[in-house]
N, C-alpha and C. Protein backbone atom coordinates (compact mmCIF):
# COMPACT_ATOMS: atom_id res chain seq x y z
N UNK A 1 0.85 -1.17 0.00
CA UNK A 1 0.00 0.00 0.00
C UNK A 1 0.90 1.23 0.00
N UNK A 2 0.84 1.93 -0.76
CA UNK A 2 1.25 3.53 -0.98
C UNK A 2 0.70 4.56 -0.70
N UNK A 3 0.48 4.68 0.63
CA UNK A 3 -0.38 6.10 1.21
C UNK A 3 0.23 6.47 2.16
N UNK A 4 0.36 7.64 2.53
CA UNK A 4 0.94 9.01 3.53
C UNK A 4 -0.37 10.08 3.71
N UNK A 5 -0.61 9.53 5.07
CA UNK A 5 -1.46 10.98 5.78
C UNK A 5 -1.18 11.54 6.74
N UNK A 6 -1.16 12.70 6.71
CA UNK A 6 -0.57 13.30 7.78
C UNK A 6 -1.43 15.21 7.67
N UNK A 7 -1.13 16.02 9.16
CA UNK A 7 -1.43 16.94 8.84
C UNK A 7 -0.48 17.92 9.90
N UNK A 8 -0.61 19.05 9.13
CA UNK A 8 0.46 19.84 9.75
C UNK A 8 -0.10 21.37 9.48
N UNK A 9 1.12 22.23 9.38
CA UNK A 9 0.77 23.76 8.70
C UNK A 9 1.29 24.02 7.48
N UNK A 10 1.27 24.69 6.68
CA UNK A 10 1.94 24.99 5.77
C UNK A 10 3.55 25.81 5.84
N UNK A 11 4.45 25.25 5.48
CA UNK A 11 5.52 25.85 6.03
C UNK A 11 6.46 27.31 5.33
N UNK A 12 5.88 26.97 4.34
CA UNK A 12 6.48 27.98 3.40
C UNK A 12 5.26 28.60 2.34
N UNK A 13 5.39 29.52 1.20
CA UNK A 13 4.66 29.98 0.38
C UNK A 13 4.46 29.00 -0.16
N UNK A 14 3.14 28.49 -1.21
CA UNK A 14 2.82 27.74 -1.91
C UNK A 14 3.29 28.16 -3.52
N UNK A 15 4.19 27.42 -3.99
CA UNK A 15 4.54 27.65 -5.52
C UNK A 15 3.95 27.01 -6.66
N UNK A 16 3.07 27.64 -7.00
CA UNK A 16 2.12 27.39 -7.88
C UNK A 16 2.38 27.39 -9.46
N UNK A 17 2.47 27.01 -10.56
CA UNK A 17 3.00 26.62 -12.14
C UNK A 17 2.13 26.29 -12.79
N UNK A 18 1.91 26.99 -14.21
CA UNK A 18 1.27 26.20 -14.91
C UNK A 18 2.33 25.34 -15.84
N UNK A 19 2.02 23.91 -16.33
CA UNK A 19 2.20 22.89 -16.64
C UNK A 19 1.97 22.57 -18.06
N UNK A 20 2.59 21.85 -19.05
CA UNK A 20 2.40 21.26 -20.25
C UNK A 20 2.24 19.58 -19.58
N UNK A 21 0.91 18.97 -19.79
CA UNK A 21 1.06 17.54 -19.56
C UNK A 21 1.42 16.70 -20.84
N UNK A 22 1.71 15.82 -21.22
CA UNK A 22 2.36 14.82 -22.41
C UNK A 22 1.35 14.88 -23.35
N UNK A 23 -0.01 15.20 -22.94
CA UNK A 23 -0.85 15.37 -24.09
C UNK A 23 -0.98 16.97 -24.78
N UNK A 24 0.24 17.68 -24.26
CA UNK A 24 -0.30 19.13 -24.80
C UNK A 24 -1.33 19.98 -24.16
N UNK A 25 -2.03 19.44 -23.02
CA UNK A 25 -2.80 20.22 -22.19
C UNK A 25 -1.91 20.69 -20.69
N UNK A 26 -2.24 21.84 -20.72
CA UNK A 26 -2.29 22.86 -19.66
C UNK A 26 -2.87 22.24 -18.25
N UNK A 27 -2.15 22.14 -17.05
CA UNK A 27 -2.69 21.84 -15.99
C UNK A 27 -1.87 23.07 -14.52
N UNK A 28 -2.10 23.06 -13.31
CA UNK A 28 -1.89 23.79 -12.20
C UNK A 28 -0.74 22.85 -11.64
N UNK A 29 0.12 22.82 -11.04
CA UNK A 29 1.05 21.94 -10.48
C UNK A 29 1.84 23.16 -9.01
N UNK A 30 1.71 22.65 -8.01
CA UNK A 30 1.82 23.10 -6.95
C UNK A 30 2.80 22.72 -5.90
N UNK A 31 3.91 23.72 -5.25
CA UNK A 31 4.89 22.19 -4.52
C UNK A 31 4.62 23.37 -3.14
N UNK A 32 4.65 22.47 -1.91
CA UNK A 32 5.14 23.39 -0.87
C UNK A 32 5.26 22.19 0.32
N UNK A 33 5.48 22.50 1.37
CA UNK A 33 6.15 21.86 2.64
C UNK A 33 5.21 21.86 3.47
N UNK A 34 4.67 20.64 4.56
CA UNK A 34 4.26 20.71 6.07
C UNK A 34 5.26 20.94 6.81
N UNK A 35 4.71 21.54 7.91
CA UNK A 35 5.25 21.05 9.46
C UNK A 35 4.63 20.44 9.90
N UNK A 36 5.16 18.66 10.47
CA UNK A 36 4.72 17.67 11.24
C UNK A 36 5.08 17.81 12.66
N UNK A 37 4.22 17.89 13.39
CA UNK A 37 5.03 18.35 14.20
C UNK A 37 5.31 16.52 15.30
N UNK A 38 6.26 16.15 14.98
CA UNK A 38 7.13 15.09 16.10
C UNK A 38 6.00 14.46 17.69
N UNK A 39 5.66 13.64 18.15
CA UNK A 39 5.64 12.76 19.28
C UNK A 39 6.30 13.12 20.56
N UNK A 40 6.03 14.03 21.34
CA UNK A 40 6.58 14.17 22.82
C UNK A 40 7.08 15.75 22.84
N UNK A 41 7.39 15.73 24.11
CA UNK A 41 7.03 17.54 24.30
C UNK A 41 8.84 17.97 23.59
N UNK A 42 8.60 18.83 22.81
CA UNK A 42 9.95 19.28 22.67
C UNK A 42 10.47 18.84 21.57
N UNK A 43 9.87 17.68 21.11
CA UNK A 43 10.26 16.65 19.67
C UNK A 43 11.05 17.29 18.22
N UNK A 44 9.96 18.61 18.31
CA UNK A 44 10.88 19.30 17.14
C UNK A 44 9.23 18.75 16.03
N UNK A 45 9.80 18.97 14.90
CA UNK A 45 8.41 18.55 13.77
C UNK A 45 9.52 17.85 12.58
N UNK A 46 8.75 17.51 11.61
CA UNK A 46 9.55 17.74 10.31
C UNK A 46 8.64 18.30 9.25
N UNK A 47 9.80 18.44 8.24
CA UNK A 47 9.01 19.34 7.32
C UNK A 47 8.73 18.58 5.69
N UNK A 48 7.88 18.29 5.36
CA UNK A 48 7.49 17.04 4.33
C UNK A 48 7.14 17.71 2.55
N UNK A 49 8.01 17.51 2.15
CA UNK A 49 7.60 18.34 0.63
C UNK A 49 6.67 17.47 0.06
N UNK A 50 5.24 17.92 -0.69
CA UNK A 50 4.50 17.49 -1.15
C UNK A 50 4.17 18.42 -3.05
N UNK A 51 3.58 17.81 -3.66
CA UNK A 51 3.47 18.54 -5.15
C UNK A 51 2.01 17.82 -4.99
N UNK A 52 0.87 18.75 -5.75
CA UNK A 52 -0.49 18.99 -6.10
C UNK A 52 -0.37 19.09 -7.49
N UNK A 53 -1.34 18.62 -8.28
CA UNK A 53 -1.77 19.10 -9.61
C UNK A 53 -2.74 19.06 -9.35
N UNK A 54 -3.26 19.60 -10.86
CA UNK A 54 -4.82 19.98 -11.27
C UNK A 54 -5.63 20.30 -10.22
N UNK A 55 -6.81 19.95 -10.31
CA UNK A 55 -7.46 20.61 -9.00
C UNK A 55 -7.10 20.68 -7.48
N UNK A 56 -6.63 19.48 -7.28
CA UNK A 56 -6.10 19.88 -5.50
C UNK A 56 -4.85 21.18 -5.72
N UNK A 57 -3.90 21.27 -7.01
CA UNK A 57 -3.11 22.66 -7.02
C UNK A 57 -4.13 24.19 -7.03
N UNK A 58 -5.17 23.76 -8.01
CA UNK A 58 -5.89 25.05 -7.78
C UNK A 58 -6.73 24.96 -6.56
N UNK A 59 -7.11 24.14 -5.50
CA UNK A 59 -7.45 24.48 -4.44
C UNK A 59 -6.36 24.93 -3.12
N UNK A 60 -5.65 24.44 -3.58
CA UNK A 60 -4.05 25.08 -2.45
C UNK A 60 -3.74 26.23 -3.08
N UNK A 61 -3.88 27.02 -4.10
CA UNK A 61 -3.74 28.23 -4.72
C UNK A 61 -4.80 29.26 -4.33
N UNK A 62 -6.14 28.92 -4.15
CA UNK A 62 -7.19 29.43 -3.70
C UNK A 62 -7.66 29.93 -2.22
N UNK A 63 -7.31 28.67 -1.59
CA UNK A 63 -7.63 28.86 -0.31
C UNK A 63 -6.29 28.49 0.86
N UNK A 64 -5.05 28.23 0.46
CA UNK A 64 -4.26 27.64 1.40
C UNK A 64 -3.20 28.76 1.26
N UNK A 65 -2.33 29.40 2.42
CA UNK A 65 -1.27 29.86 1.95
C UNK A 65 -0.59 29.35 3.69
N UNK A 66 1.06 30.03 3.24
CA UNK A 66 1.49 29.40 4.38
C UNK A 66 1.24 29.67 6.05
N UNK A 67 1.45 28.81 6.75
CA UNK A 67 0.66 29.32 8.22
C UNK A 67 -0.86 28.45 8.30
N UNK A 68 -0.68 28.28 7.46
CA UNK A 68 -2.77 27.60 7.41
C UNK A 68 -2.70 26.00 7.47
N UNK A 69 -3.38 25.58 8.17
CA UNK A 69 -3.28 23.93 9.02
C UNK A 69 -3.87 23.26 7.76
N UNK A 70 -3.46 22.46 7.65
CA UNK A 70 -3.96 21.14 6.29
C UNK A 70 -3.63 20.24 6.76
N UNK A 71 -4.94 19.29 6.29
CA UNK A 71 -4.78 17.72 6.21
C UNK A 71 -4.65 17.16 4.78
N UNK A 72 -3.51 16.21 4.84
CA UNK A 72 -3.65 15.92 3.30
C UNK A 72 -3.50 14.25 3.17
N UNK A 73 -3.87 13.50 2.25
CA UNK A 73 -4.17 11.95 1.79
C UNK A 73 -3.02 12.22 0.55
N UNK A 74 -1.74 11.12 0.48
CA UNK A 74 -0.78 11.42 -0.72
C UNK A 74 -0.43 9.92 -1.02
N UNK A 75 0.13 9.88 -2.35
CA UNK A 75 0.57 8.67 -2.56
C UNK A 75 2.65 9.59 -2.43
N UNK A 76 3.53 7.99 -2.14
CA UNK A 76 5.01 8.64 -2.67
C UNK A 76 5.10 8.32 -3.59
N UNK A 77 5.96 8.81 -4.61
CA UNK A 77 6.56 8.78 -6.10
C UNK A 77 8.54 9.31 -5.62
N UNK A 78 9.14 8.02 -6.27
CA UNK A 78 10.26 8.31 -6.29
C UNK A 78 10.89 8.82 -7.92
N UNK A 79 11.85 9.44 -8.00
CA UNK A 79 12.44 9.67 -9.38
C UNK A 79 13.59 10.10 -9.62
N UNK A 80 14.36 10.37 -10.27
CA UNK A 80 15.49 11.25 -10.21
C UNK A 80 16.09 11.58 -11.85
N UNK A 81 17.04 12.60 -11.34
CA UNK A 81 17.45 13.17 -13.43
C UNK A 81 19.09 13.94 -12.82
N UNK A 82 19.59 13.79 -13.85
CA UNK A 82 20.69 14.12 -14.10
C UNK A 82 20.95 15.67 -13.68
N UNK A 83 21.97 16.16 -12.54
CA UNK A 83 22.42 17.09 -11.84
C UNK A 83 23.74 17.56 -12.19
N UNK A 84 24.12 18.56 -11.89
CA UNK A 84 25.57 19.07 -12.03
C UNK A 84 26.96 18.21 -11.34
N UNK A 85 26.38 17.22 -10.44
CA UNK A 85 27.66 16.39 -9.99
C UNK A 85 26.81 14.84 -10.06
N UNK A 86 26.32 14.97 -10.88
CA UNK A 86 25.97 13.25 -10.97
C UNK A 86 24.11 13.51 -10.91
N UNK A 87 23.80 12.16 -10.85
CA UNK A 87 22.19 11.83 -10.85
C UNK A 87 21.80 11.85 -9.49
N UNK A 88 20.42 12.65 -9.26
CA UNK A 88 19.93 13.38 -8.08
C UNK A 88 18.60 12.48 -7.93
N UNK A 89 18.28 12.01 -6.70
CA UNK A 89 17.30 11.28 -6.72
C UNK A 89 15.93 11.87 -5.64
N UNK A 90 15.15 11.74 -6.13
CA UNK A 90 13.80 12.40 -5.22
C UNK A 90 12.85 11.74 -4.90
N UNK A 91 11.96 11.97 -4.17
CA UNK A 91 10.68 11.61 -3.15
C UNK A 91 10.21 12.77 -3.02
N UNK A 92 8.92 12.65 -3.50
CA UNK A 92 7.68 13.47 -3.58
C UNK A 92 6.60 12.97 -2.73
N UNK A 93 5.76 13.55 -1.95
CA UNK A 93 4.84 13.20 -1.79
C UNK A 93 3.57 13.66 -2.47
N UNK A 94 3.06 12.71 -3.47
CA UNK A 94 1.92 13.54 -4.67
C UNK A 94 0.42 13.76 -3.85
N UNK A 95 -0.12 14.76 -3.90
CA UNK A 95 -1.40 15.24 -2.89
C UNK A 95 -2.71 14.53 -3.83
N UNK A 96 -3.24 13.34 -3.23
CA UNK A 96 -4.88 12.67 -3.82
C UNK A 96 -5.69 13.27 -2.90
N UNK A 97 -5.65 14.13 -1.74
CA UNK A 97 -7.19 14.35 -1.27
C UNK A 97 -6.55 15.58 -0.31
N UNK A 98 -6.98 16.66 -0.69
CA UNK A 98 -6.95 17.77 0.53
C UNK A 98 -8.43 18.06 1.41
N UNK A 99 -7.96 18.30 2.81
CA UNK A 99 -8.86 18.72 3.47
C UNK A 99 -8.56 19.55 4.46
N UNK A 100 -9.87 20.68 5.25
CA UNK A 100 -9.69 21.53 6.31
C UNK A 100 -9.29 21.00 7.66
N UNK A 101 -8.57 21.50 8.37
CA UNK A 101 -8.29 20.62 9.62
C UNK A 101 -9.66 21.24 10.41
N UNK A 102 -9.90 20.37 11.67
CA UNK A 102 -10.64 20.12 12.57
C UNK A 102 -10.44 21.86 13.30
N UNK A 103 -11.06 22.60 13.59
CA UNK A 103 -10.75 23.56 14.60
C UNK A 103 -11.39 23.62 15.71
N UNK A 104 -10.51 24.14 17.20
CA UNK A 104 -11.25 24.20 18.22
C UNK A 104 -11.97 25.32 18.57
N UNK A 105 -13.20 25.07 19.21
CA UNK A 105 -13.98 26.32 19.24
C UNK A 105 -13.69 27.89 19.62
N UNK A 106 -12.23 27.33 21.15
CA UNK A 106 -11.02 28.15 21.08
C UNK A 106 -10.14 28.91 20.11
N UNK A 107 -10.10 28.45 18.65
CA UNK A 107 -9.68 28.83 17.72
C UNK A 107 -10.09 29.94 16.76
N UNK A 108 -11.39 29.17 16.89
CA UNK A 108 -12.45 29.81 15.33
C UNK A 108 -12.25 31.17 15.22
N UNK A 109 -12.24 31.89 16.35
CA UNK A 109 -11.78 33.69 16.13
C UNK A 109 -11.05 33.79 15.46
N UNK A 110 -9.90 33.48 15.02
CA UNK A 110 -8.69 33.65 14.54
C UNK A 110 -8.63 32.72 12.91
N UNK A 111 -9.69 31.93 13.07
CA UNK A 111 -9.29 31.12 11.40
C UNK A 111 -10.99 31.55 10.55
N UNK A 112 -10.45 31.62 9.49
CA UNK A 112 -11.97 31.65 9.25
C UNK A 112 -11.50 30.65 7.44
N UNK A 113 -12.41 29.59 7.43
CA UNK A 113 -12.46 28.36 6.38
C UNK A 113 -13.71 29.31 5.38
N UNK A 114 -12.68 28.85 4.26
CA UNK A 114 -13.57 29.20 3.49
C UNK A 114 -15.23 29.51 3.01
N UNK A 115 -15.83 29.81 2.48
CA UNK A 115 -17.37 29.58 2.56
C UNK A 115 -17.62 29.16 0.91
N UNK A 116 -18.19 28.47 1.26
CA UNK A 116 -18.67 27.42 -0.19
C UNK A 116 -20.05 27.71 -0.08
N UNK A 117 -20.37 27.62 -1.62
CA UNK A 117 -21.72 28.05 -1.71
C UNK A 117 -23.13 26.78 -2.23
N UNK A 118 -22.99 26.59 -0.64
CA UNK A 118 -24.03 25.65 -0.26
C UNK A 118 -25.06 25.86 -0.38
N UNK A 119 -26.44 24.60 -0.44
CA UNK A 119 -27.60 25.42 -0.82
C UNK A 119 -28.04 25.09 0.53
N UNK A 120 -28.57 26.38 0.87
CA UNK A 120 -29.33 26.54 2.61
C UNK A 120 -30.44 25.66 2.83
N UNK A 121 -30.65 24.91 3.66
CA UNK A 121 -31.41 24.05 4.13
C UNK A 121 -32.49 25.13 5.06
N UNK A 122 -33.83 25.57 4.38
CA UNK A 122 -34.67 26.45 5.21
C UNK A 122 -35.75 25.43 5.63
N UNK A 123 -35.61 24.30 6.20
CA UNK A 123 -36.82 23.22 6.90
C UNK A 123 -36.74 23.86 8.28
N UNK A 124 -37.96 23.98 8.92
CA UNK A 124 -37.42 24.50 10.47
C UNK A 124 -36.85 23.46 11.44
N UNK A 125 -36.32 24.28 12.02
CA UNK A 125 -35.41 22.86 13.00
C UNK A 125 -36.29 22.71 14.64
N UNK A 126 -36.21 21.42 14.34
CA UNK A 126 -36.87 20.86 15.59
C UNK A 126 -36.36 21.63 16.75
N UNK A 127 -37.43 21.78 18.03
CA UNK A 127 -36.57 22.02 19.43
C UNK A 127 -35.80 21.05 19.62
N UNK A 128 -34.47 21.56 20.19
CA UNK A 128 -33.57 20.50 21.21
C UNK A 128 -34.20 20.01 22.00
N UNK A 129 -33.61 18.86 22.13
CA UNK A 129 -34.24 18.13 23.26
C UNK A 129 -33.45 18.57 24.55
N UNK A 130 -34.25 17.89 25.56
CA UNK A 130 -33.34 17.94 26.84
C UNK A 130 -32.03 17.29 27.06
N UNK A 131 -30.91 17.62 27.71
CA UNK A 131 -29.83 16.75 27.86
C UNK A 131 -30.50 15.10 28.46
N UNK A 132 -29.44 14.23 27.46
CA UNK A 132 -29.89 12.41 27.82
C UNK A 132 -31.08 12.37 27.57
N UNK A 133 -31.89 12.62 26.69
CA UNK A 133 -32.99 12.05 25.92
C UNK A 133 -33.02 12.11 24.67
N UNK A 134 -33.70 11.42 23.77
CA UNK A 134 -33.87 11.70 22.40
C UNK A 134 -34.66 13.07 21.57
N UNK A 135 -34.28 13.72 20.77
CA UNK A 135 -35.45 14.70 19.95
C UNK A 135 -36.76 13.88 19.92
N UNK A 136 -37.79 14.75 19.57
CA UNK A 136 -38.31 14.25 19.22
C UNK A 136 -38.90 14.98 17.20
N UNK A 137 -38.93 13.89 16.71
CA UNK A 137 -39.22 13.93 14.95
C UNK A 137 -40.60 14.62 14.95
N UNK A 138 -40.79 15.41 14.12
CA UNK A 138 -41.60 16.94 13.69
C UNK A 138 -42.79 15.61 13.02
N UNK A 139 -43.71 16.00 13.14
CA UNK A 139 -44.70 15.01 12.23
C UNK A 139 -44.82 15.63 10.83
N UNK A 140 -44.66 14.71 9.97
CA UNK A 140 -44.54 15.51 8.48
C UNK A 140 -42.92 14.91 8.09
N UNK A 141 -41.98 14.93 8.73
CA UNK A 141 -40.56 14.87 8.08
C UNK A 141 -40.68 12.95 8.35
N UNK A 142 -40.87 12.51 8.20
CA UNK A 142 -41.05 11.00 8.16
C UNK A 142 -39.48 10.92 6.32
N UNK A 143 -39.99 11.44 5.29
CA UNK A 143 -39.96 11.15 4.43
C UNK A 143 -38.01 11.70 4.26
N UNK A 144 -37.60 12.37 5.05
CA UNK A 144 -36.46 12.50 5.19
C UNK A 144 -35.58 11.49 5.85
N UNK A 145 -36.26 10.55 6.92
CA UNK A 145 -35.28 9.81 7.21
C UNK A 145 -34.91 8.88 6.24
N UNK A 146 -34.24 8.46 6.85
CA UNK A 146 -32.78 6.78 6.08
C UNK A 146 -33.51 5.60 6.43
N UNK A 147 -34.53 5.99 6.88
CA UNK A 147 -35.56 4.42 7.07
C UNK A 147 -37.15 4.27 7.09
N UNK A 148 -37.52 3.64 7.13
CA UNK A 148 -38.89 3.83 7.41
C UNK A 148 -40.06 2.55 8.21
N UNK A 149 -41.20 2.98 8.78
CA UNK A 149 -41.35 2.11 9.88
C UNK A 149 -41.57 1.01 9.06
């Protein structure tokens, strides 16, 4: 299995390119660094170079710059090419799935995640229930649940 997940901050500016792919089309190609941050107090982090294309590059171009917490899903790709003192060999980590990290409610002042343009759900919302009991279901919304009697 070939997968790397991990999440960190962004460590540096995001360097963003447009691309010739082998077919003559134009794509986004993106490289920049986490900070992981290390296991135990004091550990230190490391810092993990990753490359994006096509859409996950234009979503790290859009909404990510450095300082900003990411979770990311990657496959590795090794490779290497001919250097000024011999053949140079690399490890990439290629980005298959970006996502927002988790924030604490402590936080939220200070980050604000993008806003996507969702379509608003105007059904009225049931009262809360009391703490340790169940809601109780609006008569009429039957047809929304995932089951039925």
């Amino acid at each position: 299995m070939n997968n790397w997940t991990g999440s960190g901050f962004i460590s540096r500016d995001i360097d963003v390119k447009d691309i010739q792919t082998k077919s003559g089309e134009t794509m986004k190609m993106a490289r920049f660094s986490i900070a992981c941050q290390r296991k135990g107090k004091n550990a230190g982090a490391d810092f993990v170079g990753c490359v994006a294309y096509g859409k996950n590059a234009e979503t790290l171009e859009k909404y990510f710059s450095k300082g900003r917490g990411i979770e990311v899903r990657c496959h590795v790709q090794t490779g290497s090419y001919e250097g000024k003192n011999g053949k140079v060999y690399t490890t990439d980590l290629v980005v298959d799935e970006i996502e927002f990290p988790k924030v604490r409610k402590a936080d939220e002042q200070n980050y604000s995640e993008p806003q996507e343009s969702e379509p608003v759900n105007e059904q009225p919302q049931a009262e809360s229930a009391p703490d340790n009991s169940f809601m109780d279901i609006p008569d009429g919304d039957d047809d929304d649940l995932p089951f039925r009697k």
